[in-house]
PDB file of N, CA and C in Angstrom:
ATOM      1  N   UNK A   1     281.384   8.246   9.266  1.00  0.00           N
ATOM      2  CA  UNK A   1     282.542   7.414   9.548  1.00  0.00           C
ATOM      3  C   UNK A   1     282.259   6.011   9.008  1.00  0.00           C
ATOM      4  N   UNK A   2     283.473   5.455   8.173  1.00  0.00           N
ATOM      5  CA  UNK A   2     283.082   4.481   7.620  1.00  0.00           C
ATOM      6  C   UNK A   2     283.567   2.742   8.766  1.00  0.00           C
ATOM      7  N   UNK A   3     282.682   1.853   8.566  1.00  0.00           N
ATOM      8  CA  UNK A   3     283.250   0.745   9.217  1.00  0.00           C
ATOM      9  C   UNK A   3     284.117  -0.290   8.673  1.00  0.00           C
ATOM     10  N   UNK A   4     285.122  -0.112   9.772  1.00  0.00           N
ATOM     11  CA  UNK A   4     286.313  -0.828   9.097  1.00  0.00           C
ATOM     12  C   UNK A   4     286.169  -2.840   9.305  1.00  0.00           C
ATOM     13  N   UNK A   5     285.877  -3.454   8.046  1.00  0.00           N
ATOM     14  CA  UNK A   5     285.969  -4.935   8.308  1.00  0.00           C
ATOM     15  C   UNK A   5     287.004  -5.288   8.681  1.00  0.00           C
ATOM     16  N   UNK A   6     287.364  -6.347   9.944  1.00  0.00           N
ATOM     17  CA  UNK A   6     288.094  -7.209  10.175  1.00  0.00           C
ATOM     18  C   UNK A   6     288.250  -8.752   9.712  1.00  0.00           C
ATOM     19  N   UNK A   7     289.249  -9.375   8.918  1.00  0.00           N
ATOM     20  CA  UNK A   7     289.142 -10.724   8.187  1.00  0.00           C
ATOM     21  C   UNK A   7     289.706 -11.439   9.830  1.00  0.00           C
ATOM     22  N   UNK A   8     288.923 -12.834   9.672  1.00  0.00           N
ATOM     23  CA  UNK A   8     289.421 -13.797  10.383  1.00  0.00           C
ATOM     24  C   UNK A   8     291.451 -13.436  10.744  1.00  0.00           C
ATOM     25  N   UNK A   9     291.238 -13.767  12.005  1.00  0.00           N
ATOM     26  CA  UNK A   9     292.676 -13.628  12.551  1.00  0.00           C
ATOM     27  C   UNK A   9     293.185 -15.526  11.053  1.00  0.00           C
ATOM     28  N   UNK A  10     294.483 -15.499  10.891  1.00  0.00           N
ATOM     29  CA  UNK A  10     294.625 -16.621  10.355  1.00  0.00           C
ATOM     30  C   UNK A  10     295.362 -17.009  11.335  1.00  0.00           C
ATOM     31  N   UNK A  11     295.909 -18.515  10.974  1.00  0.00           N
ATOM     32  CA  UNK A  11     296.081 -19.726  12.308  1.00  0.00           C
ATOM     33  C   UNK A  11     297.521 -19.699  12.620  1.00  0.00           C
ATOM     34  N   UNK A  12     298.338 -18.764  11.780  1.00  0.00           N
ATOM     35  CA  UNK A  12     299.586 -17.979  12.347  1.00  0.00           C
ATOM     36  C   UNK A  12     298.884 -16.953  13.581  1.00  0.00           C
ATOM     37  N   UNK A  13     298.123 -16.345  13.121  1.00  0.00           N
ATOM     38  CA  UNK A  13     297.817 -15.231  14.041  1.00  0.00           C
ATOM     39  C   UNK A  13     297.482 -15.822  15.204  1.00  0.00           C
ATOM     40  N   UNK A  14     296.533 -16.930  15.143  1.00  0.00           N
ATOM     41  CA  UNK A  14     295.938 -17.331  16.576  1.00  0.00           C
ATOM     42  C   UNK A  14     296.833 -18.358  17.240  1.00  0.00           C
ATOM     43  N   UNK A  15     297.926 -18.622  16.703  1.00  0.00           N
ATOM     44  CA  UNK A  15     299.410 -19.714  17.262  1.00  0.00           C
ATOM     45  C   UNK A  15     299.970 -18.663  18.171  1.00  0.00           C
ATOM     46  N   UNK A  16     300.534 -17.564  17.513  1.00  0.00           N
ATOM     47  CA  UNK A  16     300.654 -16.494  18.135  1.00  0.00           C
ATOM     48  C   UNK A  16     299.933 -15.763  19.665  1.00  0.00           C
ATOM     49  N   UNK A  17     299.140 -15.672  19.245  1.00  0.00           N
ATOM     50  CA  UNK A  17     298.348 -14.960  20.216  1.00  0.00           C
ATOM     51  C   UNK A  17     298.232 -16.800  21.276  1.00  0.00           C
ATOM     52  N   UNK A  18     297.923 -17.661  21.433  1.00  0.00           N
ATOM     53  CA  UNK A  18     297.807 -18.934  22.411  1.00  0.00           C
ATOM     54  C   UNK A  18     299.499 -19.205  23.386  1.00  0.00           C
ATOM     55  N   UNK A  19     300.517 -18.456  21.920  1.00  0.00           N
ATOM     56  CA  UNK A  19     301.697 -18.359  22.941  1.00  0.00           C
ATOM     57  C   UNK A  19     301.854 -17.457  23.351  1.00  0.00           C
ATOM     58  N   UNK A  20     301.479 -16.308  23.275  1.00  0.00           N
ATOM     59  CA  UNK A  20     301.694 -14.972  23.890  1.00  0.00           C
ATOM     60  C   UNK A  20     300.907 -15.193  25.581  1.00  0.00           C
ATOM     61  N   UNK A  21     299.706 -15.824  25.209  1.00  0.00           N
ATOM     62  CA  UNK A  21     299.033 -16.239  26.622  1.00  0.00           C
ATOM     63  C   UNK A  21     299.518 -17.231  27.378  1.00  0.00           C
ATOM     64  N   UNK A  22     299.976 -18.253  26.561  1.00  0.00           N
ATOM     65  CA  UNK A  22     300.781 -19.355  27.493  1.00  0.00           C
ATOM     66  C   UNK A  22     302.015 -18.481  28.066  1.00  0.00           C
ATOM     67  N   UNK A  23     302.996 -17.721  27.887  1.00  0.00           N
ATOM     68  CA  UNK A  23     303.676 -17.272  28.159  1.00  0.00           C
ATOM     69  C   UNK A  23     303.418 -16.475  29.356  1.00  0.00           C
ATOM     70  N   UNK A  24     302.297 -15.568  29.113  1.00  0.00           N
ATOM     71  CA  UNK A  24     302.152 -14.715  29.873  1.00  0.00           C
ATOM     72  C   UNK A  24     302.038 -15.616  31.432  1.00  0.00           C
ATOM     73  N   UNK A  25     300.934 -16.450  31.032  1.00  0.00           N
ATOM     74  CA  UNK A  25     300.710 -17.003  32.527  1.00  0.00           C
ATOM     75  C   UNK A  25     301.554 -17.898  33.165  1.00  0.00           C
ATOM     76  N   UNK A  26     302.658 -18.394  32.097  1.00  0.00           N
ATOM     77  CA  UNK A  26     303.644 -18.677  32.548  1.00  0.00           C
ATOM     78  C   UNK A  26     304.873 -17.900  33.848  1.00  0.00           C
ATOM     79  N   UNK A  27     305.084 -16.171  33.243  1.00  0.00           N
ATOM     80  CA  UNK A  27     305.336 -15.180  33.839  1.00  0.00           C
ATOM     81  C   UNK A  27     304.725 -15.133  34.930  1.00  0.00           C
ATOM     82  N   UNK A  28     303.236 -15.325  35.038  1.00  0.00           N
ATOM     83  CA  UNK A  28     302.853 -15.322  36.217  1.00  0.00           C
ATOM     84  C   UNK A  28     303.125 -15.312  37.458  1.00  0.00           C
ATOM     85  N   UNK A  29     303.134 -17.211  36.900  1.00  0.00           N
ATOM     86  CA  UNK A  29     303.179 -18.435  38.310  1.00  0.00           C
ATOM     87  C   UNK A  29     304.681 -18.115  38.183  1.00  0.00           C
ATOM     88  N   UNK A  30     305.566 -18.050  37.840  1.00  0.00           N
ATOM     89  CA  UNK A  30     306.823 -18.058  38.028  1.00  0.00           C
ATOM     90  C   UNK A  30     307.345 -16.439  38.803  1.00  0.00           C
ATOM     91  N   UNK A  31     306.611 -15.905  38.545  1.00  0.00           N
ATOM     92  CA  UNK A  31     306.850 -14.281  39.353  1.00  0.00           C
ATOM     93  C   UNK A  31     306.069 -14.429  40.889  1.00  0.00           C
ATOM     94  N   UNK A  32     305.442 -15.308  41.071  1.00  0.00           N
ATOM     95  CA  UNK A  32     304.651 -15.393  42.345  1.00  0.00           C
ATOM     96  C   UNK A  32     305.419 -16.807  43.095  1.00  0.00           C
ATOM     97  N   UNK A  33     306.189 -17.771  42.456  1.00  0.00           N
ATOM     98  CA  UNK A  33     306.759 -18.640  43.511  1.00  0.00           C
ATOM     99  C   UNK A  33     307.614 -18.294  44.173  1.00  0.00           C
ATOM    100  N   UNK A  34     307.880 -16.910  44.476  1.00  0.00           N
ATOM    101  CA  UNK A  34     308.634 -16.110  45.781  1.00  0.00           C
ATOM    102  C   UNK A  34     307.451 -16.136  46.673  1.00  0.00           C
ATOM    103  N   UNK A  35     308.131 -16.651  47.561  1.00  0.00           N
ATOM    104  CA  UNK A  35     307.138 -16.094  48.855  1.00  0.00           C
ATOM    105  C   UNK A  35     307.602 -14.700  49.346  1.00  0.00           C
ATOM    106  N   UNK A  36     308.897 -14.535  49.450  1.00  0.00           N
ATOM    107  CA  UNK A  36     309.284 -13.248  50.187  1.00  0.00           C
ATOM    108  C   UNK A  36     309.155 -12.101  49.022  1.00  0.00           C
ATOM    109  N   UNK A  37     308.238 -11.196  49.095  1.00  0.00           N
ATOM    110  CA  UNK A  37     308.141 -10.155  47.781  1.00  0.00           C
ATOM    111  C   UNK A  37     309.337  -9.473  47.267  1.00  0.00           C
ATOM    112  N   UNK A  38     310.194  -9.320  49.095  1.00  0.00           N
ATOM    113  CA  UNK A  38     311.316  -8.106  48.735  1.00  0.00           C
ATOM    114  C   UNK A  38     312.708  -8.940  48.353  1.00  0.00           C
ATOM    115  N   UNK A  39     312.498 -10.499  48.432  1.00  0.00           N
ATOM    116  CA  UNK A  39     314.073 -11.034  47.708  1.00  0.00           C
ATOM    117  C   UNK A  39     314.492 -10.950  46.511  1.00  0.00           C
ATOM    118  N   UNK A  40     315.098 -12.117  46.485  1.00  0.00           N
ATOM    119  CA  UNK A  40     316.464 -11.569  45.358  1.00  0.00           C
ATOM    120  C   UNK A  40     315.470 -11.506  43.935  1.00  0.00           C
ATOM    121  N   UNK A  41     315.947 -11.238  42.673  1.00  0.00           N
ATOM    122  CA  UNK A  41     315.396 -11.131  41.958  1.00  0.00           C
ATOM    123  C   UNK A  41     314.704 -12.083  41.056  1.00  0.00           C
ATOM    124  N   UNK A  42     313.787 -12.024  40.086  1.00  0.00           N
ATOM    125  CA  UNK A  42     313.563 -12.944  39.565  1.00  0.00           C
ATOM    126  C   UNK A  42     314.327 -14.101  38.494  1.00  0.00           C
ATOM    127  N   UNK A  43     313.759 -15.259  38.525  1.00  0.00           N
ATOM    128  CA  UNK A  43     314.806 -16.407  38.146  1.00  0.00           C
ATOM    129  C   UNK A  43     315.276 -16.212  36.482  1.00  0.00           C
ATOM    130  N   UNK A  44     315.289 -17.057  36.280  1.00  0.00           N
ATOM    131  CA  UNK A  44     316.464 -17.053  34.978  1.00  0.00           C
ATOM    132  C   UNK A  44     315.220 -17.420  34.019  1.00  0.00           C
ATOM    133  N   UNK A  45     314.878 -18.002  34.377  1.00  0.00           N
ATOM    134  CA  UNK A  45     313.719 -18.932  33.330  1.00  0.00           C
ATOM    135  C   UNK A  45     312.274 -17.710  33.505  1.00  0.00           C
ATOM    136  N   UNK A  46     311.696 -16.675  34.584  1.00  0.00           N
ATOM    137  CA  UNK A  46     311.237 -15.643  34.334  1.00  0.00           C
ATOM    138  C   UNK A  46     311.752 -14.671  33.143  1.00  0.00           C
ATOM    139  N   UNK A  47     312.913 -14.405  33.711  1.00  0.00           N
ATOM    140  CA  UNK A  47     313.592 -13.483  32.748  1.00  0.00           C
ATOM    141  C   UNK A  47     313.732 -13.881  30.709  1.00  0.00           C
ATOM    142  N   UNK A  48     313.939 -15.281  31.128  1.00  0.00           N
ATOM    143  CA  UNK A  48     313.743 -15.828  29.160  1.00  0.00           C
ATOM    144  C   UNK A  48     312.417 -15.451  28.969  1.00  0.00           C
ATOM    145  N   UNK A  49     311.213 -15.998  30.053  1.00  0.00           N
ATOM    146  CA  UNK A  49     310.089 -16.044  29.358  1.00  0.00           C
ATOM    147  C   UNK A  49     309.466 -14.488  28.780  1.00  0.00           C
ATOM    148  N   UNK A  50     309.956 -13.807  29.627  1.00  0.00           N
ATOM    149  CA  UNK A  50     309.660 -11.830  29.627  1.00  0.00           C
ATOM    150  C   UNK A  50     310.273 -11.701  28.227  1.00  0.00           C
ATOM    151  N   UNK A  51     311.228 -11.966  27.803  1.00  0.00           N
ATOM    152  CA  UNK A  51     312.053 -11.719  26.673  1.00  0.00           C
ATOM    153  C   UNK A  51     311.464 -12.458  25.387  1.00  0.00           C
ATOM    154  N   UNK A  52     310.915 -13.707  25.677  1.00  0.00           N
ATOM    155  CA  UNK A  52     310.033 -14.796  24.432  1.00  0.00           C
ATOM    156  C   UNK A  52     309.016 -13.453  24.437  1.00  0.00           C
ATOM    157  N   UNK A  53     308.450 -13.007  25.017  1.00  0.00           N
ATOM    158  CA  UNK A  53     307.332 -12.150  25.230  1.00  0.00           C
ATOM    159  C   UNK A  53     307.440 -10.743  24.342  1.00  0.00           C
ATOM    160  N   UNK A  54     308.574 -10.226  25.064  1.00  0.00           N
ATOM    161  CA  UNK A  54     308.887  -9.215  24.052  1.00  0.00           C
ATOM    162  C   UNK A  54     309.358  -9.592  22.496  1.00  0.00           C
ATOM    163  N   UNK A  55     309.813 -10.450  22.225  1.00  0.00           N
ATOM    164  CA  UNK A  55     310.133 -10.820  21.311  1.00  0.00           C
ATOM    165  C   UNK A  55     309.140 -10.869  19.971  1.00  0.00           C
ATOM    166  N   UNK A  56     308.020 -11.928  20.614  1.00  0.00           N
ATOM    167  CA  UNK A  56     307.010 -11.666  19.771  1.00  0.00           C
ATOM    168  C   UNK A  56     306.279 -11.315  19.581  1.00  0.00           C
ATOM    169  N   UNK A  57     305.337  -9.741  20.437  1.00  0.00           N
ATOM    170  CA  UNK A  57     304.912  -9.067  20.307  1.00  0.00           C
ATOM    171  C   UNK A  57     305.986  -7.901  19.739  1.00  0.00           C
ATOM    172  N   UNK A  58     306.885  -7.733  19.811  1.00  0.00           N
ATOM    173  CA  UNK A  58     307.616  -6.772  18.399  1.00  0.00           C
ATOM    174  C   UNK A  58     307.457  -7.431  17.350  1.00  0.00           C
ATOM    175  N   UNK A  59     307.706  -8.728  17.072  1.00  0.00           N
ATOM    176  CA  UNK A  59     307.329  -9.766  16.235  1.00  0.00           C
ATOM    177  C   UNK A  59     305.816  -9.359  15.284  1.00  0.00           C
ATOM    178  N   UNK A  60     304.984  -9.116  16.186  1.00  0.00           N
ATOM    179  CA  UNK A  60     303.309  -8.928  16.230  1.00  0.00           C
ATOM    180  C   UNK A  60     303.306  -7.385  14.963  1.00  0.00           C
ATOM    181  N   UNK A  61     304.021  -6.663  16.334  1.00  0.00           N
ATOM    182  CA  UNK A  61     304.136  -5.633  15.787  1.00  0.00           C
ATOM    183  C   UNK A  61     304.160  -4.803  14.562  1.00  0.00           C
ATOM    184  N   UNK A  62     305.786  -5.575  14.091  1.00  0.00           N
ATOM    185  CA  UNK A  62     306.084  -4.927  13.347  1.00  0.00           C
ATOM    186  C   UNK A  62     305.179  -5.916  11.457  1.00  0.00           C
ATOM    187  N   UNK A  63     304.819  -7.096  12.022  1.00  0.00           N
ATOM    188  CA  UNK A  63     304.115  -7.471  10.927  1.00  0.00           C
ATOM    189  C   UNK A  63     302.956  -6.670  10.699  1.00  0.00           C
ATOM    190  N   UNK A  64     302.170  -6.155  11.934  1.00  0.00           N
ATOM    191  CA  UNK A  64     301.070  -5.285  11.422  1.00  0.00           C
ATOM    192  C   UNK A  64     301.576  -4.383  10.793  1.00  0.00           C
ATOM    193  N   UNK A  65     302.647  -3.576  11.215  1.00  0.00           N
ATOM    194  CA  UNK A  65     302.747  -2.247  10.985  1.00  0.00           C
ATOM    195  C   UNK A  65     303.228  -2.625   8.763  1.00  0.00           C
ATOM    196  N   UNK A  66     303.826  -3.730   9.162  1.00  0.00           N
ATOM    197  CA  UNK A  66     304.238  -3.977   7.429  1.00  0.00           C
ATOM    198  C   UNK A  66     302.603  -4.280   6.639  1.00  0.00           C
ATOM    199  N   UNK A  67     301.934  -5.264   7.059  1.00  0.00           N
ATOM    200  CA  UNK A  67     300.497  -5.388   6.246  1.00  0.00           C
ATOM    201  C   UNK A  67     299.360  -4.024   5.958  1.00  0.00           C
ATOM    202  N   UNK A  68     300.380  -3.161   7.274  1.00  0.00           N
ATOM    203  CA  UNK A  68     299.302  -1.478   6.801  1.00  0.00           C
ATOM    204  C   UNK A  68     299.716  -1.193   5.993  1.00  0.00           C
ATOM    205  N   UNK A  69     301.126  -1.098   5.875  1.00  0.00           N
ATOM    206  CA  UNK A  69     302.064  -0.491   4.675  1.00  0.00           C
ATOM    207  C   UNK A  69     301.819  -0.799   3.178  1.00  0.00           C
ATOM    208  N   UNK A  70     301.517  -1.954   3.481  1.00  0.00           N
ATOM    209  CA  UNK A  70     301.040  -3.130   1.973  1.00  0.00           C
ATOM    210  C   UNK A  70     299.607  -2.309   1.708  1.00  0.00           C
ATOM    211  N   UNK A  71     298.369  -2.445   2.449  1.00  0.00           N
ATOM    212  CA  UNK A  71     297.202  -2.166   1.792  1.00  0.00           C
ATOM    213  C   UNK A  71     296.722  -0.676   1.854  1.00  0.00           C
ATOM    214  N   UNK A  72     297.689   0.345   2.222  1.00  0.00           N
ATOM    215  CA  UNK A  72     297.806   1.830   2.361  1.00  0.00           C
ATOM    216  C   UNK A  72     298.134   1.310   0.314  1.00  0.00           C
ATOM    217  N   UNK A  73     299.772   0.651   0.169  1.00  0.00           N
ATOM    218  CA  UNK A  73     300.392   1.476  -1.280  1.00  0.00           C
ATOM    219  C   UNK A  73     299.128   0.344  -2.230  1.00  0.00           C
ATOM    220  N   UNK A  74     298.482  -0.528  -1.456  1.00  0.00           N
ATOM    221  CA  UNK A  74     297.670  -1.007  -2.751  1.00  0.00           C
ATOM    222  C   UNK A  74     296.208  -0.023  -2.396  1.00  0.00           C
ATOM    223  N   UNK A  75     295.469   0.992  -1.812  1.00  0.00           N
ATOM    224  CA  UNK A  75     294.917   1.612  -1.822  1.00  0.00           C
ATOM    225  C   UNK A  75     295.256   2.723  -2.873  1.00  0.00           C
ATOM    226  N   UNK A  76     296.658   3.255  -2.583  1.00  0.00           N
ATOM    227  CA  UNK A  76     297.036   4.494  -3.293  1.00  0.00           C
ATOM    228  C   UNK A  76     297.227   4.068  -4.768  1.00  0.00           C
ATOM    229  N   UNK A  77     297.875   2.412  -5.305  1.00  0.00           N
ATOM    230  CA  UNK A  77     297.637   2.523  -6.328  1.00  0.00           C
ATOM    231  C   UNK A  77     296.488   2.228  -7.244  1.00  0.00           C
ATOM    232  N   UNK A  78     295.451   1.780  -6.418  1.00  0.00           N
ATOM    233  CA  UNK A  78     293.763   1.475  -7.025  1.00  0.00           C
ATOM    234  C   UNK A  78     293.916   2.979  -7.461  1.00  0.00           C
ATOM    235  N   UNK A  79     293.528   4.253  -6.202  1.00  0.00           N
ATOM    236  CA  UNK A  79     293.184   5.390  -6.320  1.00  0.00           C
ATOM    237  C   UNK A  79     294.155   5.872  -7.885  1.00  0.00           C
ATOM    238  N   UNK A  80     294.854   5.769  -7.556  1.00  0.00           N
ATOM    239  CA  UNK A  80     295.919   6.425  -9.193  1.00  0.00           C
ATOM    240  C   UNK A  80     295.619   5.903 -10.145  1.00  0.00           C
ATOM    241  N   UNK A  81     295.590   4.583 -10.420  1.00  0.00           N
ATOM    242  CA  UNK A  81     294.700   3.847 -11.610  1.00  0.00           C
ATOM    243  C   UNK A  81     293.250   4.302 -11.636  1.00  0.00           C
ATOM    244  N   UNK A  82     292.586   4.637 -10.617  1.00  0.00           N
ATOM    245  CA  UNK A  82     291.267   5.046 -11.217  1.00  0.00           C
ATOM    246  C   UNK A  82     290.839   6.093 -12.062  1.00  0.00           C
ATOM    247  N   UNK A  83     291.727   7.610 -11.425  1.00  0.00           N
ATOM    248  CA  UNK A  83     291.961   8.396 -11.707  1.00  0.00           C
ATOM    249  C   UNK A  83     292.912   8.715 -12.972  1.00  0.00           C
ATOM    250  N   UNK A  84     293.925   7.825 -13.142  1.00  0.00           N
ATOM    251  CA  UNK A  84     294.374   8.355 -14.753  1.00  0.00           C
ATOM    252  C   UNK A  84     294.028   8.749 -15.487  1.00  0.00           C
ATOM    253  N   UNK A  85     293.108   7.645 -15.969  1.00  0.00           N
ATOM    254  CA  UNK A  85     292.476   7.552 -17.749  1.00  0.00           C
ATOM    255  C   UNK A  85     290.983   7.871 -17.186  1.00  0.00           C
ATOM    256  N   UNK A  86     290.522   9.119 -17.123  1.00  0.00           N
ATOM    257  CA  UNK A  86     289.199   9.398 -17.080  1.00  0.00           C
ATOM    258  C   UNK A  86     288.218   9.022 -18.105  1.00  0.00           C
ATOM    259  N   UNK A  87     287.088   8.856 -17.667  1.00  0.00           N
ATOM    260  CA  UNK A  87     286.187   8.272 -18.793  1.00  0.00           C
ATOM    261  C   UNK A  87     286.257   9.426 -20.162  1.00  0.00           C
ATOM    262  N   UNK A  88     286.538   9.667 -21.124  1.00  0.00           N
ATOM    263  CA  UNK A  88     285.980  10.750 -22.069  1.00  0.00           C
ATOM    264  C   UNK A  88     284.726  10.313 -23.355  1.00  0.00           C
ATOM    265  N   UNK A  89     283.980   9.241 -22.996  1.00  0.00           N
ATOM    266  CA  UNK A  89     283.278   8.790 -23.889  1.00  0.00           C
ATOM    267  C   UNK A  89     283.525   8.914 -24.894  1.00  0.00           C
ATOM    268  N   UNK A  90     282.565   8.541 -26.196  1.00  0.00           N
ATOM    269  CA  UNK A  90     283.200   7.988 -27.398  1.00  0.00           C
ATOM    270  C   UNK A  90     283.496   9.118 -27.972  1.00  0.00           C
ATOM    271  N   UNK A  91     285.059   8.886 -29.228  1.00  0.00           N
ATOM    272  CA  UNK A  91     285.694   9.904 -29.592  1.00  0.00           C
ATOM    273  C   UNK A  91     284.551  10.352 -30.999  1.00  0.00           C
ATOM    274  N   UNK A  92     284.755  11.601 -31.693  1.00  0.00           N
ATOM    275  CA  UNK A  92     283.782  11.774 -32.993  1.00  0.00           C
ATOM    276  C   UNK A  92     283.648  10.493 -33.857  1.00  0.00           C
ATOM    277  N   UNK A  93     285.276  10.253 -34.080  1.00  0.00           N
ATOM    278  CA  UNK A  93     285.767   9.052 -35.220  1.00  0.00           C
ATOM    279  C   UNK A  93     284.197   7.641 -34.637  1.00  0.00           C
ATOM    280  N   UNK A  94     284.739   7.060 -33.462  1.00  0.00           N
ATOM    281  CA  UNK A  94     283.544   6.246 -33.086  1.00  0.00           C
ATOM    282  C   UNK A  94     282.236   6.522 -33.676  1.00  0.00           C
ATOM    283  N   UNK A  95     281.360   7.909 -32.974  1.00  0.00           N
ATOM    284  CA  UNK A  95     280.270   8.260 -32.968  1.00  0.00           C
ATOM    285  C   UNK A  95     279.905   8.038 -34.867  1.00  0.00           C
ATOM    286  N   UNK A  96     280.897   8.242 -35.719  1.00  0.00           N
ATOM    287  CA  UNK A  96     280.107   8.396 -37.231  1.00  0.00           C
ATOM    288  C   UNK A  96     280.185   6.787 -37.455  1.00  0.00           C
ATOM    289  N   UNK A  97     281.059   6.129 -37.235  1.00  0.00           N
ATOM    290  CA  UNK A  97     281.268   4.711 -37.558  1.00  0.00           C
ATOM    291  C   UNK A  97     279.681   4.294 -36.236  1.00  0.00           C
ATOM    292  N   UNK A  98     279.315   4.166 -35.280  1.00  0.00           N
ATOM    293  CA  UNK A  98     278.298   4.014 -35.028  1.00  0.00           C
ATOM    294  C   UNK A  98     276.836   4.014 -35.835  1.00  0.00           C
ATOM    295  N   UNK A  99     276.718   5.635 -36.279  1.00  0.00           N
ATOM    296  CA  UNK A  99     275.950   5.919 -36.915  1.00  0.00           C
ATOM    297  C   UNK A  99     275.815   5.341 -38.211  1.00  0.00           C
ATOM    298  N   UNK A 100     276.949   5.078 -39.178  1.00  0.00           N
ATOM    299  CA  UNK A 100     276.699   4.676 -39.960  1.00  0.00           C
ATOM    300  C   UNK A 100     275.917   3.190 -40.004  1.00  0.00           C
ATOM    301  N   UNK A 101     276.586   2.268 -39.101  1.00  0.00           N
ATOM    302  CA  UNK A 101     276.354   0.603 -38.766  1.00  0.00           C
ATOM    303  C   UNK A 101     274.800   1.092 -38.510  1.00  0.00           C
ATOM    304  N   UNK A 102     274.142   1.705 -37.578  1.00  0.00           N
ATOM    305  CA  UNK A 102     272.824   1.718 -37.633  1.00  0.00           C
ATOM    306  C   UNK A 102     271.873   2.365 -38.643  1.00  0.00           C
ATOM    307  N   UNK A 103     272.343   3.695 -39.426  1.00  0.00           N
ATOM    308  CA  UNK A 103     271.364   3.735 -40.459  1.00  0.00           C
ATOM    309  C   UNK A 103     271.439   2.691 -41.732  1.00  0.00           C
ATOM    310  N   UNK A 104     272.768   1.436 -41.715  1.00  0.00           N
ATOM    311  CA  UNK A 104     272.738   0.547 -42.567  1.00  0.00           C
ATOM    312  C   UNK A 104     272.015  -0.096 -42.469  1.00  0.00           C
ATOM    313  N   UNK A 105     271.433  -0.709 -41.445  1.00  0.00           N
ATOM    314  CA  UNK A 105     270.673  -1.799 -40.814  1.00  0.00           C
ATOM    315  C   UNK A 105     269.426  -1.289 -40.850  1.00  0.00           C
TER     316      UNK A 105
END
């Protein structure tokens, strides 16, 4: 099994991920300033922040799922370019024009 390298998250990625956590713990404290567990439902400003949340983890998401997509078709087209033009070493025509340049010399 081969090991897969991971490149540095970049500073989109880690903006991302610092609001996904600010958010979250935002959700938190705002889901816990009920004292009564069984009242009314949660506030308005819970409910945006749940939604910022979902938002950009589909956000997250679907960019990974596009950057696999990217280095899957640039894998497949290395592999097809490698494979085209197989090596067939030098043709006859070469090999006498070789030969000749060295028994000149």
């Amino acid at each position: 099994m081969t090991e897969q390298r991971r490149s540095p998250p970049s500073d989109q990625q880690l903006d991302l991920i610092r609001r996904i956590q600010s958010l979250a713990q935002r959700a938190e404290r705002t889901a816990h300033n009920r004292s009564n567990l069984v009242g009314p439902p949660p506030s308005q400003e819970h409910l945006d922040i749940l939604a910022e949340i979902r938002a950009l983890t589909e956000w997250a998401v679907e960019r990974a799922v596009a950057q696999r997509r990217v280095a899957e078709r640039s894998a497949a087209h290395k592999k097809k370019t490698r494979t085209a033009v197989p090596d067939q070493g030098p043709r006859p025509v070469e090999k006498t024009l070789d030969s000749r340049l060295v028994a000149g010399n």
